[in-house]
N, C-alpha and C. Protein backbone atom coordinates (compact mmCIF):
# COMPACT_ATOMS: atom_id res chain seq x y z
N UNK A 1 -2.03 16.43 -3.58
CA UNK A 1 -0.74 16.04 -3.05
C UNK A 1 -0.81 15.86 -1.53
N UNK A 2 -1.65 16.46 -0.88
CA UNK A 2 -1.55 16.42 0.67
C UNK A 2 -2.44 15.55 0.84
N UNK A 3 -3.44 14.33 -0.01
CA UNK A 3 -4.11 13.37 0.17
C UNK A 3 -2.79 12.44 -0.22
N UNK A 4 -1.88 12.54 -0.63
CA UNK A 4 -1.31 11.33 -1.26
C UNK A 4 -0.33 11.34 -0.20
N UNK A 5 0.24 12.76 0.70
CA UNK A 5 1.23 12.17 1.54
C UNK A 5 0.70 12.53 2.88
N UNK A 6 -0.43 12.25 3.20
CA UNK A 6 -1.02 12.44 4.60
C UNK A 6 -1.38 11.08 4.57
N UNK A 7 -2.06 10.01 3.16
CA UNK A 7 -2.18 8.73 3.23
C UNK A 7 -1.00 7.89 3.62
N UNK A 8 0.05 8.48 3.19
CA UNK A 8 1.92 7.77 3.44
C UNK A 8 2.32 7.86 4.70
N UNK A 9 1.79 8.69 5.51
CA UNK A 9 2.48 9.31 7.11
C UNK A 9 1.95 8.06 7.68
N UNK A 10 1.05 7.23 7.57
CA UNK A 10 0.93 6.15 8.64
C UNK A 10 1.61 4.67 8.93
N UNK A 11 2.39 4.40 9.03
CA UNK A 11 3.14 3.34 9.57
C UNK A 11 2.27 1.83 8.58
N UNK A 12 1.12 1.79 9.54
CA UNK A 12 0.56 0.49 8.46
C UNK A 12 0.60 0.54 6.98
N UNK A 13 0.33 1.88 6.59
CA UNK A 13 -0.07 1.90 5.53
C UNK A 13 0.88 1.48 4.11
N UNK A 14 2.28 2.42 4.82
CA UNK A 14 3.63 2.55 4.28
C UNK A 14 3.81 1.26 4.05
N UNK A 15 3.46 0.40 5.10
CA UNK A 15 4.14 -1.07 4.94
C UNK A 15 3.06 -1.76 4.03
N UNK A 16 1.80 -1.36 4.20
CA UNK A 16 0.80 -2.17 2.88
C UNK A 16 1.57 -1.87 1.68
N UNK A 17 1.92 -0.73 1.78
CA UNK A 17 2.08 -0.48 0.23
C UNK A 17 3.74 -1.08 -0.48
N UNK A 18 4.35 -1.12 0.53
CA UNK A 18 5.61 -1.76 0.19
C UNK A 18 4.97 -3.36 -0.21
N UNK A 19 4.36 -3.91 0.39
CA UNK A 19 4.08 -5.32 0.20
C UNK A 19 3.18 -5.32 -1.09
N UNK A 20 2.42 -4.32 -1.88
CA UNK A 20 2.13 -4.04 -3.14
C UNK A 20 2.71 -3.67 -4.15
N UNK A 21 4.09 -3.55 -3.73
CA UNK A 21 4.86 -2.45 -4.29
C UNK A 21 5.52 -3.67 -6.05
N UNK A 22 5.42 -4.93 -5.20
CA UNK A 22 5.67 -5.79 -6.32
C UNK A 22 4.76 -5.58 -7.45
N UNK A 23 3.69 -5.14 -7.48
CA UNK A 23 2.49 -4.39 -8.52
C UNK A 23 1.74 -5.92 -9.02
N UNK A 24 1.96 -7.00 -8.15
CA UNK A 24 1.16 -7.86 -8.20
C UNK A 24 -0.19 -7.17 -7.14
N UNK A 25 -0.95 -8.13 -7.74
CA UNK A 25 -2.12 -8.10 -6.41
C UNK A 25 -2.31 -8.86 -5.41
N UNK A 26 -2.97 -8.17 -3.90
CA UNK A 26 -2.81 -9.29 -2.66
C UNK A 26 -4.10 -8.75 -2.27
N UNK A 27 -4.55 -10.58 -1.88
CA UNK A 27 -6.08 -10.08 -1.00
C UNK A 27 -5.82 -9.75 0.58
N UNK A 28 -6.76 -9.09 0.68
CA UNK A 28 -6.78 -8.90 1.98
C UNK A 28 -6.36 -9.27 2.83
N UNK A 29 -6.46 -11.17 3.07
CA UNK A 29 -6.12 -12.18 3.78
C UNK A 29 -3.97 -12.19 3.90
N UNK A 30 -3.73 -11.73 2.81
CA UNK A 30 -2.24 -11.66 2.88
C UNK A 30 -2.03 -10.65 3.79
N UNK A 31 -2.58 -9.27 3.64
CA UNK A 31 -2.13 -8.32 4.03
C UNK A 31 -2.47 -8.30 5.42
N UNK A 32 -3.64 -8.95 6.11
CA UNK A 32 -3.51 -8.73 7.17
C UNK A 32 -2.76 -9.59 8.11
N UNK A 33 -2.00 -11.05 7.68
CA UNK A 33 -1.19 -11.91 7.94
C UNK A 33 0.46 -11.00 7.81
N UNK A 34 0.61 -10.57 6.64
CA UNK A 34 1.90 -9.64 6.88
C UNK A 34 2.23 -8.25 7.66
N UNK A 35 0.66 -8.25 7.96
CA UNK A 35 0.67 -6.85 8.63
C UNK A 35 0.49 -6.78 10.33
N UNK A 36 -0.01 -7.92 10.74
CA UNK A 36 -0.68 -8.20 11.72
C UNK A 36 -1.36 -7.55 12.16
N UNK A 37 -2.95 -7.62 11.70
CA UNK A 37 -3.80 -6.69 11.65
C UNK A 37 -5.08 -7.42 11.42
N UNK A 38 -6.26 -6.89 11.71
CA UNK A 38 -7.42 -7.14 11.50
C UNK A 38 -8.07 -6.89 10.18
N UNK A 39 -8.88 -7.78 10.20
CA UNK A 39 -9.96 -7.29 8.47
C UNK A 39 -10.38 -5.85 8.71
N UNK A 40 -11.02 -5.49 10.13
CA UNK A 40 -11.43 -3.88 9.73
C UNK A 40 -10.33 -3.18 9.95
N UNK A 41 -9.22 -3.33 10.32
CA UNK A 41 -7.77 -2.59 10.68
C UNK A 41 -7.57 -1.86 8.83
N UNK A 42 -7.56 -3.39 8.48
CA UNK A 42 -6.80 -3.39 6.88
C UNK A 42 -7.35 -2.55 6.02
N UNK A 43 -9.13 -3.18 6.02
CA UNK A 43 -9.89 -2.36 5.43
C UNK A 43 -9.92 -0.79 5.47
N UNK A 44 -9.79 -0.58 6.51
CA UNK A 44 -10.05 0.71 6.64
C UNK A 44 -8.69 1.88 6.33
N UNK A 45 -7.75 1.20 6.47
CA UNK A 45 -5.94 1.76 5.93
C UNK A 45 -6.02 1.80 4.28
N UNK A 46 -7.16 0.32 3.72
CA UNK A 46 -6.97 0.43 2.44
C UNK A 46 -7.59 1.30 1.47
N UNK A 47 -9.20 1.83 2.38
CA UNK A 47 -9.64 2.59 1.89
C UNK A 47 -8.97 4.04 1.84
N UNK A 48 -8.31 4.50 2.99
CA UNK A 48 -7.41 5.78 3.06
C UNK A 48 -6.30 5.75 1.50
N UNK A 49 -6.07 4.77 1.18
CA UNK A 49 -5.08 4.46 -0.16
C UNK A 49 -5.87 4.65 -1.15
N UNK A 50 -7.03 4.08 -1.35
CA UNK A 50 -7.81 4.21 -2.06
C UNK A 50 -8.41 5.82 -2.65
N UNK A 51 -8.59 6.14 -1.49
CA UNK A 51 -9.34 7.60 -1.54
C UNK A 51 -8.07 8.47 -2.24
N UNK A 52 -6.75 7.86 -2.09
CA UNK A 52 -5.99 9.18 -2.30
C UNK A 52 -5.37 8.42 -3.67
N UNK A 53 -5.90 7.84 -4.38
CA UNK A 53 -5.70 7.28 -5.84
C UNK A 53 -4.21 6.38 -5.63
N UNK A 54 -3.87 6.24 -4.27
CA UNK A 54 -2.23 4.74 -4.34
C UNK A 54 -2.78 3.77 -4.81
N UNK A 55 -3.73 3.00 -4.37
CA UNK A 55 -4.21 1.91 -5.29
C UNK A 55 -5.84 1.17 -5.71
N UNK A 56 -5.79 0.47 -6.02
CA UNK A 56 -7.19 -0.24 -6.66
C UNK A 56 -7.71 -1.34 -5.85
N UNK A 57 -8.63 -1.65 -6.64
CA UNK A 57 -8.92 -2.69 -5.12
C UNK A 57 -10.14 -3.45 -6.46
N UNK A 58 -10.27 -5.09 -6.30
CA UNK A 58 -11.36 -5.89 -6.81
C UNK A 58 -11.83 -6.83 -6.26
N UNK A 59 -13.07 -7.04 -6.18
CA UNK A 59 -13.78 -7.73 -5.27
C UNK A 59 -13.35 -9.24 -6.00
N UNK A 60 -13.07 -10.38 -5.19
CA UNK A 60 -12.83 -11.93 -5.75
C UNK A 60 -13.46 -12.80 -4.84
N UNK A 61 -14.64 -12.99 -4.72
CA UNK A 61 -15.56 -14.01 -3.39
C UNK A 61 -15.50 -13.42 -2.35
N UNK A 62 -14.98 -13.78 -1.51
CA UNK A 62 -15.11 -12.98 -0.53
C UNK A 62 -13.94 -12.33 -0.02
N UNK A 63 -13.01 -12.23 -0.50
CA UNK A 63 -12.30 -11.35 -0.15
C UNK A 63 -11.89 -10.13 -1.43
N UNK A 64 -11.32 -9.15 -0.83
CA UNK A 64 -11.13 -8.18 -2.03
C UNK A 64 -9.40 -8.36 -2.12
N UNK A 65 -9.20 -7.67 -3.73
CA UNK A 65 -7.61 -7.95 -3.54
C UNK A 65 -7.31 -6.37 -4.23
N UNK A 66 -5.61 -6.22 -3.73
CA UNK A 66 -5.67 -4.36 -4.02
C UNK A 66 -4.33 -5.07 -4.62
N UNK A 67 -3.77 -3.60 -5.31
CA UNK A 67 -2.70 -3.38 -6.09
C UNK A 67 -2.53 -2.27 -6.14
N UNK A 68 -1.53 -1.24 -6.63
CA UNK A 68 -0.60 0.16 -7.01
C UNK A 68 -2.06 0.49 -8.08
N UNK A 69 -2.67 1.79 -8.52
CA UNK A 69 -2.99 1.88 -9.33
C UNK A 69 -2.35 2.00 -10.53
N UNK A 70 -2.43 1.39 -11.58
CA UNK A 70 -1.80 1.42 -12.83
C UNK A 70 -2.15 2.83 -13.40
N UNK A 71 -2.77 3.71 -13.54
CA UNK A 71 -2.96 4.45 -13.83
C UNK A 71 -2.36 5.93 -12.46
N UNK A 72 -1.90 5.95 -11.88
CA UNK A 72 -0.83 6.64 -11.17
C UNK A 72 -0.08 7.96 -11.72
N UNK A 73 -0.15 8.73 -11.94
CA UNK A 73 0.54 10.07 -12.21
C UNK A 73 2.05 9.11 -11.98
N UNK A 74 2.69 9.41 -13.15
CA UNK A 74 4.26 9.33 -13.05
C UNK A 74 5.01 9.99 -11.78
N UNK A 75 4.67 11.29 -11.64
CA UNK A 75 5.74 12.23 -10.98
C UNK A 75 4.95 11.52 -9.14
N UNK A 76 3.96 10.92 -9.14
CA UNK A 76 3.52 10.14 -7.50
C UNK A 76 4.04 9.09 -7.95
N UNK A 77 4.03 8.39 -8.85
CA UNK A 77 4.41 6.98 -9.39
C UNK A 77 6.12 6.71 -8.83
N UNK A 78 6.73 8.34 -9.00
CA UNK A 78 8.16 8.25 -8.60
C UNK A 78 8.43 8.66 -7.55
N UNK A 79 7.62 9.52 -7.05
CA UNK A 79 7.60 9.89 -5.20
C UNK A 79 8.00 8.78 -4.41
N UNK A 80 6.41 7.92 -5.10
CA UNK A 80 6.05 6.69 -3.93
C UNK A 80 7.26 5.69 -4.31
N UNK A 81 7.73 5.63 -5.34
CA UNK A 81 9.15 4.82 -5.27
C UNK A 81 10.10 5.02 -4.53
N UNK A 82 10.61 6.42 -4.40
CA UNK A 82 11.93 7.04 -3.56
C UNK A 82 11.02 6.99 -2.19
N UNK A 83 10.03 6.86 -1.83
CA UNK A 83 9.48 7.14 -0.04
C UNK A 83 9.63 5.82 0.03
N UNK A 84 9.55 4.97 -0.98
CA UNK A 84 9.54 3.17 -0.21
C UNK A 84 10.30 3.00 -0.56
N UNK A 85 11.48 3.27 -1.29
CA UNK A 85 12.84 2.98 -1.51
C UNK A 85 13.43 3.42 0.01
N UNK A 86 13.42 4.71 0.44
CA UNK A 86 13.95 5.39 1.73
C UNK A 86 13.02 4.42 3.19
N UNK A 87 12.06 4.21 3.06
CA UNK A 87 11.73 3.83 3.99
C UNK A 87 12.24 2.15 4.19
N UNK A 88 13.05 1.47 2.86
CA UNK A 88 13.19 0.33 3.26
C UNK A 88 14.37 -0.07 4.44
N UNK A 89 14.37 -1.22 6.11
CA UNK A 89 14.88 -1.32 6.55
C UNK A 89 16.63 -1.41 6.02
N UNK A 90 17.60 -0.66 6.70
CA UNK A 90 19.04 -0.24 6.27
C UNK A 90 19.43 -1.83 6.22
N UNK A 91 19.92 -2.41 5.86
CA UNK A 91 20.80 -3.78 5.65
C UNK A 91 22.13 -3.65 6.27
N UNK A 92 22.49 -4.39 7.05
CA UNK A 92 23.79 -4.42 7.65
C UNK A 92 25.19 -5.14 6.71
N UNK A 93 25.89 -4.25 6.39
CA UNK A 93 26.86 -4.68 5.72
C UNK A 93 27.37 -5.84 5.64
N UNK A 94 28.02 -6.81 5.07
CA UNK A 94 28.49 -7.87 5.54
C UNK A 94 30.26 -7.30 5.54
């Protein structure tokens, strides 16, 4: 548990994972265009996700592409929902 929310405390990361959060997959090349970030920036945020089982990752030519792990413990499966639910920007009423 303290790999899964010491991986969440970082700003880039939070936001990779919101942009995964659709449980499609994105290569690299997306994420570092939405992230504004470098290939070793990305890489290296993705491996911290990686290590703490948030998501997967498959090699496709030359770039790799990640996703949520499907296989996810429910009770992190619902954490990481309510932390990116809470962390999404407040919307201004109309």
């Amino acid at each position: 548990m303290i790999q899964f929310l010491t991986a969440l405390a970082e700003p880039t990361r939070l936001a990779a994972l919101q942009i995964l959060w659709d449980h499609g997959e994105h290569c690299a090349c997306e994420l570092m265009e939405h992230l504004g970030a470098t290939q070793s920036r990305v890489s290296r945020h993705m491996q911290v996700l990686k290590q703490a089982g948030l998501i997967t990752d498959r090699r496709d030519a030359q770039w790799v592409r990640y996703r949520i792990n499907p296989d996810l413990p429910p009770e992190l499966h619902n954490a990481l929902s309510a932390i990116l639910a809470a962390a999404q920007p407040e919307r201004s009423a109309a």
